[in-house]
C-alpha atoms as a PDB file:
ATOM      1  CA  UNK A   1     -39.871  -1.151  21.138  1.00  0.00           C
ATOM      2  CA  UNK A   2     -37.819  -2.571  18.502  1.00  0.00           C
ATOM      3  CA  UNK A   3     -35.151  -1.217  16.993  1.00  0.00           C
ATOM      4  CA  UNK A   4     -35.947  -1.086  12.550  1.00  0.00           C
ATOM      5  CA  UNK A   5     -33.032   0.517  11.531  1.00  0.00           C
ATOM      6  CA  UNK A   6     -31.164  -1.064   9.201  1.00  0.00           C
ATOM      7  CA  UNK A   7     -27.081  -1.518   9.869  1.00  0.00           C
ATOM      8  CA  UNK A   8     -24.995   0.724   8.113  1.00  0.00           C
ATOM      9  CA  UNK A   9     -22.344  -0.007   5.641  1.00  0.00           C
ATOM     10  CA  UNK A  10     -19.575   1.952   4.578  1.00  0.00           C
ATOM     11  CA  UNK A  11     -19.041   1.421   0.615  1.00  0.00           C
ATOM     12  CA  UNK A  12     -15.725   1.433  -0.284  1.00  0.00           C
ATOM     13  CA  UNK A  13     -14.576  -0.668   3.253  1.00  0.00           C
ATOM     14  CA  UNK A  14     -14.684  -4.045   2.315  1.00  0.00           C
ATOM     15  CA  UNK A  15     -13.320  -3.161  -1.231  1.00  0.00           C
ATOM     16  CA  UNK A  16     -10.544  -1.268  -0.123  1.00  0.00           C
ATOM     17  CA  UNK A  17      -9.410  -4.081   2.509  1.00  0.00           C
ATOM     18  CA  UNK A  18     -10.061  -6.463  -0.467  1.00  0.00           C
ATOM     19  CA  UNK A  19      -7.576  -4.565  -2.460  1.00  0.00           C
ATOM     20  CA  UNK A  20      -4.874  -3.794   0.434  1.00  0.00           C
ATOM     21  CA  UNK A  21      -4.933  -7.511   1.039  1.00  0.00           C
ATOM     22  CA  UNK A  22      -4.290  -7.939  -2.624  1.00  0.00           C
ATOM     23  CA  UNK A  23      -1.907  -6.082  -3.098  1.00  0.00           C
ATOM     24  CA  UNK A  24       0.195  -7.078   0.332  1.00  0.00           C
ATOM     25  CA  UNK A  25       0.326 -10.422  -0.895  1.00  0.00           C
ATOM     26  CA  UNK A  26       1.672 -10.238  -4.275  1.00  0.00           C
ATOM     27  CA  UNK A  27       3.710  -7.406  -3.572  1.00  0.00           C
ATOM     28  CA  UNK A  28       4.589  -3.808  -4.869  1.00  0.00           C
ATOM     29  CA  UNK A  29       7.049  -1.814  -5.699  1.00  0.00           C
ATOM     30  CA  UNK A  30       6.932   2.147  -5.181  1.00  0.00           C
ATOM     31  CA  UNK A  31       9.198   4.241  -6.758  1.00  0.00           C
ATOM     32  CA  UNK A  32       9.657   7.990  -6.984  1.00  0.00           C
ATOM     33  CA  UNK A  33      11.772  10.857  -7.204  1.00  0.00           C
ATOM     34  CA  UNK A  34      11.077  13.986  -4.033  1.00  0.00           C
ATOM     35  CA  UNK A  35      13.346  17.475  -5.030  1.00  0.00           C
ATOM     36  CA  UNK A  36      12.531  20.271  -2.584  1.00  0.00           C
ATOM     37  CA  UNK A  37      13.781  23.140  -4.139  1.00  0.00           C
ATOM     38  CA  UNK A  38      14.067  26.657  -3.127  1.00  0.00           C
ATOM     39  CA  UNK A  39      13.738  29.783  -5.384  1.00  0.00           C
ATOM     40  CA  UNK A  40      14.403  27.505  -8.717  1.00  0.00           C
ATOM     41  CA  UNK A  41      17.751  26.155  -6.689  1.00  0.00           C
ATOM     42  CA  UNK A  42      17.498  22.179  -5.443  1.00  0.00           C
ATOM     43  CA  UNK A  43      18.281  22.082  -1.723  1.00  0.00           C
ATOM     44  CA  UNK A  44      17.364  18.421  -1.195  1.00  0.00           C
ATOM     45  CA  UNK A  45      16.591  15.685  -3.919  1.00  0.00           C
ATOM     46  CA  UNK A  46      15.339  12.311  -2.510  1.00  0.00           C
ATOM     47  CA  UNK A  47      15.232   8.995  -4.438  1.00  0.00           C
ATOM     48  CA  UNK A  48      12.401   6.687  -2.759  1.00  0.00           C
ATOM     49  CA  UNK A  49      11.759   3.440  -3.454  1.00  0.00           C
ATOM     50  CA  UNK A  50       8.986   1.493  -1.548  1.00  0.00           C
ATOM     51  CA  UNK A  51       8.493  -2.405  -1.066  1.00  0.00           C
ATOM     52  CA  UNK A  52       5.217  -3.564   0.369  1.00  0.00           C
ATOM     53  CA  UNK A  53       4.819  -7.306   0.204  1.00  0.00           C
ATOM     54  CA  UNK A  54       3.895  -9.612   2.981  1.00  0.00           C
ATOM     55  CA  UNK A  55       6.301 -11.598   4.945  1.00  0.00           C
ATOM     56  CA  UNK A  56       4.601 -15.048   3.774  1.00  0.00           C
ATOM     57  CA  UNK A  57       4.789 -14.122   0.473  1.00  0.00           C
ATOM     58  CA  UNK A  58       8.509 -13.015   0.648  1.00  0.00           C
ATOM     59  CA  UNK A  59       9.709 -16.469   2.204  1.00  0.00           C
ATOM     60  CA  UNK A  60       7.326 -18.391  -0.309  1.00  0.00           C
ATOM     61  CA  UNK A  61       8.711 -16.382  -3.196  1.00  0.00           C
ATOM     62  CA  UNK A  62      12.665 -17.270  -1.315  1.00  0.00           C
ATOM     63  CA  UNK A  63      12.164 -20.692  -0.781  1.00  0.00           C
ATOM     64  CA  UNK A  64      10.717 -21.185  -4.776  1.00  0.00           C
ATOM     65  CA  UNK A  65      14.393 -19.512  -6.050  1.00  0.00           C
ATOM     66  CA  UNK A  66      16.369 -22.024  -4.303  1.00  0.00           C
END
């Protein structure tokens, strides 16, 4: 008996590695603001700021300023 099934792929996979990979090696920057407030009054206010790059690209990217 063989087996006639066909494999299955998962759609958005390959395209979201693709884009991961991407975007890890040119590099982004995240930036946001995070208040958690309480009854209209602030209690904590958070400033975030993200850098995802690879490591490659961030001692290419050193090396080139010199």
């Amino acid at each position: 008996m063989t087996d006639t099934r066909t494999p299955v792929r998962y759609a958005g996979t390959a395209d979201l590695v693709d884009l991961l990979d991407r975007v890890v090696d040119r590099g982004v920057v995240v930036s946001g603001d995070i208040v958690i407030s309480l009854a209209g009054i602030d209690l904590i206010y958070l400033d975030v700021r993200l850098l995802l790059i690879a490591v490659q690209t961030s001692l290419n990217q050193g090396r080139e300023e010199r």
